[in-house]
PDB file of N, CA and C in Angstrom:
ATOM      1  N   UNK A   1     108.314 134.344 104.059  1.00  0.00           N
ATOM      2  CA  UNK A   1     108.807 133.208 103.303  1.00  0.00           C
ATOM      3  C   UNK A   1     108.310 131.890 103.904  1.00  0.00           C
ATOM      4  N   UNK A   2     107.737 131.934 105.258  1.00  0.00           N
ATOM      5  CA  UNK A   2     107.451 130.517 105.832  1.00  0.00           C
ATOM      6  C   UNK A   2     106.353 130.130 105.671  1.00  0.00           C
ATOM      7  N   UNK A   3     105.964 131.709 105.623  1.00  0.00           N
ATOM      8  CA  UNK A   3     104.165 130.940 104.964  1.00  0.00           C
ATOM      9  C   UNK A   3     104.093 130.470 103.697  1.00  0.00           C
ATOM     10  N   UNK A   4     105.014 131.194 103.076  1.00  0.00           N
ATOM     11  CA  UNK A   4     105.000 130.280 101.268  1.00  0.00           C
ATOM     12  C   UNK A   4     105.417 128.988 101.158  1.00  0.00           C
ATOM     13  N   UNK A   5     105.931 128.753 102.207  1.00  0.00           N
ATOM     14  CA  UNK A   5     106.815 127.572 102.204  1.00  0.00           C
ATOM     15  C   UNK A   5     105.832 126.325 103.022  1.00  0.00           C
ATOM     16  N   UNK A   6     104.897 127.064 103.928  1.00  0.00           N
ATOM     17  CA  UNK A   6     103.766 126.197 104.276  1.00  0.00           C
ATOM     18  C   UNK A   6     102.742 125.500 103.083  1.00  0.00           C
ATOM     19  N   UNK A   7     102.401 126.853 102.285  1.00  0.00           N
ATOM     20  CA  UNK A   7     101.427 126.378 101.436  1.00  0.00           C
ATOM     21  C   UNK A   7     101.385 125.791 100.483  1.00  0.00           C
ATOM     22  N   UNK A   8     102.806 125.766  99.870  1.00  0.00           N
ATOM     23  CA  UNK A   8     103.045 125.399  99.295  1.00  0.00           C
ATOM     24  C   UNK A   8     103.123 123.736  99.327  1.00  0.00           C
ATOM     25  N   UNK A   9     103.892 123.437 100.641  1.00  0.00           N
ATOM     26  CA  UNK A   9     103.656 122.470 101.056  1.00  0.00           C
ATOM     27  C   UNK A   9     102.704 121.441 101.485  1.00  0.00           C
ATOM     28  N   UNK A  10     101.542 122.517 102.368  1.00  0.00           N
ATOM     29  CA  UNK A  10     100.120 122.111 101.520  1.00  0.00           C
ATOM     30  C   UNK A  10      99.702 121.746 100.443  1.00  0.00           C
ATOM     31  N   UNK A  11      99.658 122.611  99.428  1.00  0.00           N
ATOM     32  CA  UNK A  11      99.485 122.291  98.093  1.00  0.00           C
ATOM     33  C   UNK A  11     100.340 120.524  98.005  1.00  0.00           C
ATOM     34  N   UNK A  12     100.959 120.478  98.187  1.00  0.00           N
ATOM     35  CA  UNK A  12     102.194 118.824  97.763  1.00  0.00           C
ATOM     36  C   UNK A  12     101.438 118.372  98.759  1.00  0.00           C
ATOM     37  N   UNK A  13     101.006 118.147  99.612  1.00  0.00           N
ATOM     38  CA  UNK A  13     100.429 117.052 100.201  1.00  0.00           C
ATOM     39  C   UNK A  13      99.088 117.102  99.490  1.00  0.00           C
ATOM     40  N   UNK A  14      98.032 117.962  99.230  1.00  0.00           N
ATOM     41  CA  UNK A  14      97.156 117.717  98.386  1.00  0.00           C
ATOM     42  C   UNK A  14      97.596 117.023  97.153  1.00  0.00           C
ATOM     43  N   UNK A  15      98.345 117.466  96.669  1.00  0.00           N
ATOM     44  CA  UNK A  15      98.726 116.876  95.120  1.00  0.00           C
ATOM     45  C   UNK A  15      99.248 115.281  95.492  1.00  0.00           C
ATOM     46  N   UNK A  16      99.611 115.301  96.850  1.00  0.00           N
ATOM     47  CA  UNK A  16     100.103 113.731  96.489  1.00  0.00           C
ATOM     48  C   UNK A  16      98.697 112.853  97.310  1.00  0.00           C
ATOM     49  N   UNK A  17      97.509 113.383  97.390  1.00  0.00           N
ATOM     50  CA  UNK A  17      96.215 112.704  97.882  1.00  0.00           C
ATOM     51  C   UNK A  17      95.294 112.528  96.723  1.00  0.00           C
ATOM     52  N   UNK A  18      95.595 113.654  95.577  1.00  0.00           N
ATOM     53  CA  UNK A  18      95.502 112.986  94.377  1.00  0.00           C
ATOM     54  C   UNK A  18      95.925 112.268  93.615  1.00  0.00           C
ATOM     55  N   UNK A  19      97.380 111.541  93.683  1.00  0.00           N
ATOM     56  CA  UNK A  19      98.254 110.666  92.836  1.00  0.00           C
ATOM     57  C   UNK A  19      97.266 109.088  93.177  1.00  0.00           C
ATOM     58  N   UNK A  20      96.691 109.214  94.356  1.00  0.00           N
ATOM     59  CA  UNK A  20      95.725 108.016  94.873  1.00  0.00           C
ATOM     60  C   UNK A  20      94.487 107.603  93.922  1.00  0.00           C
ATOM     61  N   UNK A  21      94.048 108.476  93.564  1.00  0.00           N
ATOM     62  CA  UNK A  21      92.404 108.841  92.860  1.00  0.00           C
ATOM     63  C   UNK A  21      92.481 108.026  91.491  1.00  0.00           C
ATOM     64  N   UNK A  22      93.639 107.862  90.566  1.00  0.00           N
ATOM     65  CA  UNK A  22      93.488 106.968  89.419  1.00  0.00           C
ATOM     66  C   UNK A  22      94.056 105.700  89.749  1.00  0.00           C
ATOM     67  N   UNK A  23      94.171 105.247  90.848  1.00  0.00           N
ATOM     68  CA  UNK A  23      94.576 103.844  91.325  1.00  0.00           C
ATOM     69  C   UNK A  23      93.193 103.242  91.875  1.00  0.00           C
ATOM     70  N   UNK A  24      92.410 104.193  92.892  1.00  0.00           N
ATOM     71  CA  UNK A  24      91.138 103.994  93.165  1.00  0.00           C
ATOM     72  C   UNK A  24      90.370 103.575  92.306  1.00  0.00           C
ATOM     73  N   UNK A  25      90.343 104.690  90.972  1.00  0.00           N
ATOM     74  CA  UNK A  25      89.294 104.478  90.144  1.00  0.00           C
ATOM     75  C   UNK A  25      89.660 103.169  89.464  1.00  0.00           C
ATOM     76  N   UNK A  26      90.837 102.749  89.098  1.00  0.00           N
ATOM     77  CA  UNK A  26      91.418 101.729  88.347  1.00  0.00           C
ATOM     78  C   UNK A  26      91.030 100.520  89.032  1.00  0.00           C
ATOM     79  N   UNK A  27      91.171 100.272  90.394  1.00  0.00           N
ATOM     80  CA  UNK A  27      90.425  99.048  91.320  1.00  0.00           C
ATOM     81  C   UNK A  27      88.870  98.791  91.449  1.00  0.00           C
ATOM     82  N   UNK A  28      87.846 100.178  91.453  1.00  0.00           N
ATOM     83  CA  UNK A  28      86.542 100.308  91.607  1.00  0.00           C
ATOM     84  C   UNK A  28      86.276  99.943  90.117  1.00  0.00           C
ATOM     85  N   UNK A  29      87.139 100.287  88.993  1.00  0.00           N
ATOM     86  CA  UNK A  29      86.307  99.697  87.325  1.00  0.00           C
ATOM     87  C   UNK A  29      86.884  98.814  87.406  1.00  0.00           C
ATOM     88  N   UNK A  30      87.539  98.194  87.709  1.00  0.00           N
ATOM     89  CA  UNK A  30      87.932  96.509  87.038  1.00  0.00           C
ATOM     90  C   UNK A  30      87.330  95.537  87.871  1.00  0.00           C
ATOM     91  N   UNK A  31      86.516  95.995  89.489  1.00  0.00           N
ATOM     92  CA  UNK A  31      86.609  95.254  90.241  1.00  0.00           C
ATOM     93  C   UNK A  31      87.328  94.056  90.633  1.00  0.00           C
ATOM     94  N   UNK A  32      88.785  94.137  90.846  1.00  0.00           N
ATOM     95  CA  UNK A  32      89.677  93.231  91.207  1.00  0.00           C
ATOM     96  C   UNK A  32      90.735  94.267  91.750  1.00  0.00           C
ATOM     97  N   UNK A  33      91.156  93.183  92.530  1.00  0.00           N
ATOM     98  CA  UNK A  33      92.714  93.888  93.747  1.00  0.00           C
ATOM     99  C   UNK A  33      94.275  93.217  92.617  1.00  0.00           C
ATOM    100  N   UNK A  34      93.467  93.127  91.524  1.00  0.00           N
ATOM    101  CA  UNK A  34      94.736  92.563  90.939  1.00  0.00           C
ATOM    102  C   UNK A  34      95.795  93.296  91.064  1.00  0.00           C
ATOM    103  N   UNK A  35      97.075  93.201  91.537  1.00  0.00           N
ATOM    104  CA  UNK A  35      97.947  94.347  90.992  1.00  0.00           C
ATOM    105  C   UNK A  35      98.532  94.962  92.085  1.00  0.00           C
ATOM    106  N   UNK A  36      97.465  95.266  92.901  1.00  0.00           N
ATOM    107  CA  UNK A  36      97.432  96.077  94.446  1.00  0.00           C
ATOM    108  C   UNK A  36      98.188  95.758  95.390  1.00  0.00           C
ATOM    109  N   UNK A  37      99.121  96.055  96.053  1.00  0.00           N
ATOM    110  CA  UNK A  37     100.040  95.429  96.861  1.00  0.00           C
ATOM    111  C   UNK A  37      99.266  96.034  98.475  1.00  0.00           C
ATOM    112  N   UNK A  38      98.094  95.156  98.810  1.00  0.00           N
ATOM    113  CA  UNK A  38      97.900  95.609 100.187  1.00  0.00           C
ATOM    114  C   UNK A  38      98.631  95.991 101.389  1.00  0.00           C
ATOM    115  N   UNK A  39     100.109  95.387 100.849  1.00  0.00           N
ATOM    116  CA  UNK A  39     101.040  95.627 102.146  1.00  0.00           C
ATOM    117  C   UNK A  39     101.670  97.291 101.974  1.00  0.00           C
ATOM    118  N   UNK A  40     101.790  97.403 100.981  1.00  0.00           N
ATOM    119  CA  UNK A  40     102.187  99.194 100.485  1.00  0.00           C
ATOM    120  C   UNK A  40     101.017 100.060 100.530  1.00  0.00           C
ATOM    121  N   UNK A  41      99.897 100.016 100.383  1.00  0.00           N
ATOM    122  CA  UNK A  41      98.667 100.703 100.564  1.00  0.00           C
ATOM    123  C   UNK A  41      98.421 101.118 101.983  1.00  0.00           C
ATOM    124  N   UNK A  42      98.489  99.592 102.742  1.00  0.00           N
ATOM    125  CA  UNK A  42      97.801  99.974 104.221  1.00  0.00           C
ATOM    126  C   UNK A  42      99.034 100.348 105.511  1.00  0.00           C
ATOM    127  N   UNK A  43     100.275 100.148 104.510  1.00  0.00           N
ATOM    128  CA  UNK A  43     101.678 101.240 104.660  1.00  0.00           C
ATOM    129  C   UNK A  43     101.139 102.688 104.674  1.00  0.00           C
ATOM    130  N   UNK A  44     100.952 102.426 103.545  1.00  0.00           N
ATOM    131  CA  UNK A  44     100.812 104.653 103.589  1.00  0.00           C
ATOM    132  C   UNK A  44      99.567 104.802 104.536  1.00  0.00           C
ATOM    133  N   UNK A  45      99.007 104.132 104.822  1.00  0.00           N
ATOM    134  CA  UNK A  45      97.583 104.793 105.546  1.00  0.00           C
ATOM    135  C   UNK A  45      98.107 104.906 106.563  1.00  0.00           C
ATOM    136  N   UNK A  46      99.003 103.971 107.114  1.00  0.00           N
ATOM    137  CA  UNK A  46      99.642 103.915 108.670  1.00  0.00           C
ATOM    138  C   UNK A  46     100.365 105.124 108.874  1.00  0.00           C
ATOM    139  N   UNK A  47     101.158 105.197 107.419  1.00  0.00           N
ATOM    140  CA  UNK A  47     101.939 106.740 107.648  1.00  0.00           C
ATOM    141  C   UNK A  47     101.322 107.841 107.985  1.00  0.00           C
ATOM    142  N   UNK A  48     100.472 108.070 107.181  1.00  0.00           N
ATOM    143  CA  UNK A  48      99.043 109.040 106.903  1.00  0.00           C
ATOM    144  C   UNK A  48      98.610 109.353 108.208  1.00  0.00           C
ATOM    145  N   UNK A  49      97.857 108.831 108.868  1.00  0.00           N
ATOM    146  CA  UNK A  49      97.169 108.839 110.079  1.00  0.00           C
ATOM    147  C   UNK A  49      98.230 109.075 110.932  1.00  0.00           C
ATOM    148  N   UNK A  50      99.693 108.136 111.176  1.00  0.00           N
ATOM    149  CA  UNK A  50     100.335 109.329 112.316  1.00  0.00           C
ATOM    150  C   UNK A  50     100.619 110.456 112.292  1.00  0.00           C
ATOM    151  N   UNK A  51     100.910 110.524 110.673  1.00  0.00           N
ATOM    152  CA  UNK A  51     101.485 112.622 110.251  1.00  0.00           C
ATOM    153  C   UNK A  51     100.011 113.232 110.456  1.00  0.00           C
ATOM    154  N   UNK A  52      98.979 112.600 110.639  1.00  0.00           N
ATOM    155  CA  UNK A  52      97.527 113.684 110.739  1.00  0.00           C
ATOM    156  C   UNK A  52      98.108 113.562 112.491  1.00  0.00           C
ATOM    157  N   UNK A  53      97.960 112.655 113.078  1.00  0.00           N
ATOM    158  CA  UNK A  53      98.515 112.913 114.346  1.00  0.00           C
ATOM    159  C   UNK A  53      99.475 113.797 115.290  1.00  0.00           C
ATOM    160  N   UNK A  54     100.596 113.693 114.423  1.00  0.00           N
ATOM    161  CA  UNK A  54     101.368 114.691 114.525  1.00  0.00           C
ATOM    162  C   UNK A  54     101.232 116.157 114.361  1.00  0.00           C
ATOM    163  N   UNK A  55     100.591 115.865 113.193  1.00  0.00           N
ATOM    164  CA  UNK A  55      99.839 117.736 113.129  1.00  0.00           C
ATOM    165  C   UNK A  55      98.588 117.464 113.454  1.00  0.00           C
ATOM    166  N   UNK A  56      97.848 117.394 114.453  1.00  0.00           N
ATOM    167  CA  UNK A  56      97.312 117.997 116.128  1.00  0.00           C
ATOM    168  C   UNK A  56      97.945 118.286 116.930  1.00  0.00           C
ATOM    169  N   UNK A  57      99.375 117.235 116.924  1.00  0.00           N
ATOM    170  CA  UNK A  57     100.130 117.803 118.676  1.00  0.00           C
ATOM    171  C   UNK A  57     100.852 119.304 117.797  1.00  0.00           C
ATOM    172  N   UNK A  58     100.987 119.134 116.539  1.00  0.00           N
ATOM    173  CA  UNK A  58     102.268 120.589 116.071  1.00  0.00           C
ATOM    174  C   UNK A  58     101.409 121.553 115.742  1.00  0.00           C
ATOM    175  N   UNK A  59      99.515 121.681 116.015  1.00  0.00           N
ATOM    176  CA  UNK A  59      98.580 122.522 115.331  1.00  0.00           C
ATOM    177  C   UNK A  59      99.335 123.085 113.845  1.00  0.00           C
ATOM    178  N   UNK A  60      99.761 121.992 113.250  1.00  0.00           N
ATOM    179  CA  UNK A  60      99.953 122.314 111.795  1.00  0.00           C
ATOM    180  C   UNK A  60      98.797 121.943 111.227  1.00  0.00           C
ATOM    181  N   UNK A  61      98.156 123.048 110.505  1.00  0.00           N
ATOM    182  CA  UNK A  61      96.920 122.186 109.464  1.00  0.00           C
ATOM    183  C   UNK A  61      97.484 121.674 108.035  1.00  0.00           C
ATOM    184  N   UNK A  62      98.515 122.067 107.443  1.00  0.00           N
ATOM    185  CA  UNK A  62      99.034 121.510 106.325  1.00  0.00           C
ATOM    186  C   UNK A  62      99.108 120.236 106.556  1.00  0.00           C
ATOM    187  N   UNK A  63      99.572 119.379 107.515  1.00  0.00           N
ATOM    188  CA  UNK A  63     100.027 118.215 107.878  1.00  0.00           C
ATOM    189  C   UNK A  63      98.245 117.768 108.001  1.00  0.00           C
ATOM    190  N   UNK A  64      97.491 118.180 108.989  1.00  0.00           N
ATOM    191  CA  UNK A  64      95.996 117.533 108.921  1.00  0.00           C
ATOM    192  C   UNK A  64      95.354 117.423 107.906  1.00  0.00           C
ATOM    193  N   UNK A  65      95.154 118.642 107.070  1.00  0.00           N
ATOM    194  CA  UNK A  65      94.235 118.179 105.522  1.00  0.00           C
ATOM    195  C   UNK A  65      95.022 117.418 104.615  1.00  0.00           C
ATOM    196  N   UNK A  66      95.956 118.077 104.800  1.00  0.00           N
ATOM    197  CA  UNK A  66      96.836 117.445 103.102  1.00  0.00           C
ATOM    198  C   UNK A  66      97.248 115.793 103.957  1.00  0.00           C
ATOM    199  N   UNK A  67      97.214 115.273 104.894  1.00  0.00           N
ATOM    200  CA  UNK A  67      97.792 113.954 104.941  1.00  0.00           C
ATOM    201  C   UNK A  67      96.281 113.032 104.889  1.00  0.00           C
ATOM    202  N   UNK A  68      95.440 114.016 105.621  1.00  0.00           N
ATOM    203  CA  UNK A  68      94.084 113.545 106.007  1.00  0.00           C
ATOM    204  C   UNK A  68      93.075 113.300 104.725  1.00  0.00           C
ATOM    205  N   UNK A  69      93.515 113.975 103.480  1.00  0.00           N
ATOM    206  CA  UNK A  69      92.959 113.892 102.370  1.00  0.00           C
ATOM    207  C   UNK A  69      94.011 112.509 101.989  1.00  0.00           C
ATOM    208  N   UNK A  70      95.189 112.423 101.810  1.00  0.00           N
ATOM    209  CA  UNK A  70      95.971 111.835 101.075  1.00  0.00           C
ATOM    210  C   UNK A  70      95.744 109.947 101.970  1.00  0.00           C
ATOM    211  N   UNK A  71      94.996 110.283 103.387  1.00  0.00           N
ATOM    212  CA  UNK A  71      94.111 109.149 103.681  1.00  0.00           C
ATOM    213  C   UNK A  71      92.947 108.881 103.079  1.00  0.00           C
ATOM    214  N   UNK A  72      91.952 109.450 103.263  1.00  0.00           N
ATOM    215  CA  UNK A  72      91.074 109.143 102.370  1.00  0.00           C
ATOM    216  C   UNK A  72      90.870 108.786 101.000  1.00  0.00           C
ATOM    217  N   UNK A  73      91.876 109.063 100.151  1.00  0.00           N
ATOM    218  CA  UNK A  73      92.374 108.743  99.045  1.00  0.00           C
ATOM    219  C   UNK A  73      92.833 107.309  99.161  1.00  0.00           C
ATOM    220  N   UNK A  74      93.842 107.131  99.971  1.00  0.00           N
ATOM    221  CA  UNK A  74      94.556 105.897  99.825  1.00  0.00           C
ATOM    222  C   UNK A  74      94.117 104.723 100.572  1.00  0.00           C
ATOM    223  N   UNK A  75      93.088 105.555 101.588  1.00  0.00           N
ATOM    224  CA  UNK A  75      92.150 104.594 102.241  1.00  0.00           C
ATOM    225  C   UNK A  75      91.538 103.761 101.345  1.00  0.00           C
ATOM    226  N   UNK A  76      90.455 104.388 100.193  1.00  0.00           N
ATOM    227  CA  UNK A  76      89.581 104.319  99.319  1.00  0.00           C
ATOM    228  C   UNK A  76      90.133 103.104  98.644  1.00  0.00           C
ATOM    229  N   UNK A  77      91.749 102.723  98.584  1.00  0.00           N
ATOM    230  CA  UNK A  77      92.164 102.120  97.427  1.00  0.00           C
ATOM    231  C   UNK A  77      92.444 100.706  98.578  1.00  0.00           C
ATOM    232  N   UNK A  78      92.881 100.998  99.633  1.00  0.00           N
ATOM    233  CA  UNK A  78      92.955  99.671 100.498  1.00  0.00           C
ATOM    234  C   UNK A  78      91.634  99.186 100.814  1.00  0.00           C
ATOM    235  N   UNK A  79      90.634  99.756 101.278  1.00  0.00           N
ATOM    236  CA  UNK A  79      89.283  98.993 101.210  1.00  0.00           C
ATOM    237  C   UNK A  79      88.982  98.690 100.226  1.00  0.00           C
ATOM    238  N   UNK A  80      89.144  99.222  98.831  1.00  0.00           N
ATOM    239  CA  UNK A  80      88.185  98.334  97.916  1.00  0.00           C
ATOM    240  C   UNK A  80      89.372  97.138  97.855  1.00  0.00           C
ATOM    241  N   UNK A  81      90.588  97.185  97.770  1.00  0.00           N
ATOM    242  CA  UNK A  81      91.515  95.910  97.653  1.00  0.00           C
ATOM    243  C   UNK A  81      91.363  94.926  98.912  1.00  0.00           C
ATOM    244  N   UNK A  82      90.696  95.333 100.153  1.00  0.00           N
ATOM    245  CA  UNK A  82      90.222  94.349 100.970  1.00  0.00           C
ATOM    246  C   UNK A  82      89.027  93.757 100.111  1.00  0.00           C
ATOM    247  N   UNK A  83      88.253  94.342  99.977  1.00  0.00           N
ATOM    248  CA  UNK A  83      86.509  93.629  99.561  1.00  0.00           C
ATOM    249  C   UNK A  83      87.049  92.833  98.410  1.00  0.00           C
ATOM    250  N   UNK A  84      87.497  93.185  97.324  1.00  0.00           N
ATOM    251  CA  UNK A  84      87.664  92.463  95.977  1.00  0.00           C
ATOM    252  C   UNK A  84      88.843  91.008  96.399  1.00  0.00           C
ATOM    253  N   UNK A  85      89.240  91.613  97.349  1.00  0.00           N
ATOM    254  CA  UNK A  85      89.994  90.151  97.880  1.00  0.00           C
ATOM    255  C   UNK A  85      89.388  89.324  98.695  1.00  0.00           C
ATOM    256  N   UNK A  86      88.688  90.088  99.012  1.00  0.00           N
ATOM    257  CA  UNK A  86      87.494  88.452 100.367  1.00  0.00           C
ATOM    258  C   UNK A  86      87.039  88.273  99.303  1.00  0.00           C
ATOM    259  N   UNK A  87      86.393  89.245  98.466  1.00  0.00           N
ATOM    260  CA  UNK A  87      85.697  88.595  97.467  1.00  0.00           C
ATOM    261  C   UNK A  87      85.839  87.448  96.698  1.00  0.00           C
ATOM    262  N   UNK A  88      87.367  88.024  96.462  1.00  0.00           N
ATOM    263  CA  UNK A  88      88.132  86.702  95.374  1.00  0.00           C
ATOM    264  C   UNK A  88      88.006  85.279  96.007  1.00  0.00           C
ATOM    265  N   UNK A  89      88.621  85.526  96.915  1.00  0.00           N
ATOM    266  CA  UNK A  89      88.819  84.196  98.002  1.00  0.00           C
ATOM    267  C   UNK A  89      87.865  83.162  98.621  1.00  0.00           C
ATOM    268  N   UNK A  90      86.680  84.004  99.049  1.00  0.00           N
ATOM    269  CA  UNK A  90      85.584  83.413  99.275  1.00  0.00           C
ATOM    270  C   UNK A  90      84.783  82.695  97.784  1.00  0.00           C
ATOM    271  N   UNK A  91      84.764  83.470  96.492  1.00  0.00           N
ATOM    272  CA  UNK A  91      84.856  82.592  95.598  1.00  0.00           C
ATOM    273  C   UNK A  91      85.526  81.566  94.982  1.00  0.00           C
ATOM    274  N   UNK A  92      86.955  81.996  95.190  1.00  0.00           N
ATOM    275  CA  UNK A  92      87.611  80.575  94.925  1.00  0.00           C
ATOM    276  C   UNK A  92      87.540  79.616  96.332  1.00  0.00           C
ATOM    277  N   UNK A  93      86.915  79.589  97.223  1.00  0.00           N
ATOM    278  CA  UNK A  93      87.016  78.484  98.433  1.00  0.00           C
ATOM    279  C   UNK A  93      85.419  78.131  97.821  1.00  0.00           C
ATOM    280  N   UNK A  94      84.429  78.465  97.292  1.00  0.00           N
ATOM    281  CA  UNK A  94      83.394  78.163  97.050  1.00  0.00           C
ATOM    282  C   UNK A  94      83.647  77.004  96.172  1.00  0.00           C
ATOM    283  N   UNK A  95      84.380  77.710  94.832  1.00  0.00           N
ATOM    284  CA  UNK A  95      84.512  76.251  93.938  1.00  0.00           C
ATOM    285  C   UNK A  95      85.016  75.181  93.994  1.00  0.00           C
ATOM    286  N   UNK A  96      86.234  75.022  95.426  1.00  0.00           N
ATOM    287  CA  UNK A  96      86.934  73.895  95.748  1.00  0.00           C
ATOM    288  C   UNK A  96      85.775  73.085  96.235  1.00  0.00           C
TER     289      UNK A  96
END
């Protein structure tokens, strides 16, 4: 039962590294951070990266792929909301 209960759990951390992927794509086509709350994004990455941390010291791999994907995902969406925001900014300090 614990292994079902692992993989399963796996599986949910994959599934929630995909809930990232139409927010990504939604920032990369509009090119703008409109919307994007950088402070909740580069939240979850912080989360992300200690639970990948944590599972090295617990040799859980559910915790390494599924959080480690669900970084890269949510990574994807805080860097492009960094660039489209220097971006923004450095254009509007241009026109002043």
């Amino acid at each position: 039962m614990r292994q079902i209960v692992a993989f399963v759990f796996g599986l949910a951390l994959l599934g929630n590294a995909a809930l990232f992927v139409p927010q990504a794509i939604a920032v990369w086509r509009k090119k703008s951070d409109e919307g994007v709350s950088l402070v909740t994004f580069g939240g979850f990455c912080i989360l992300q990266v200690i639970g990948v941390v944590h599972g090295f010291y617990e040799r859980d791999n559910s915790l390494i792929v599924g959080l480690g994907a669900s970084f890269l995902t949510c990574g994807t969406v805080t860097a492009l909301t960094v660039v489209y925001r220097l971006r923004r900014l450095r254009a509007g300090n241009g026109a002043a």
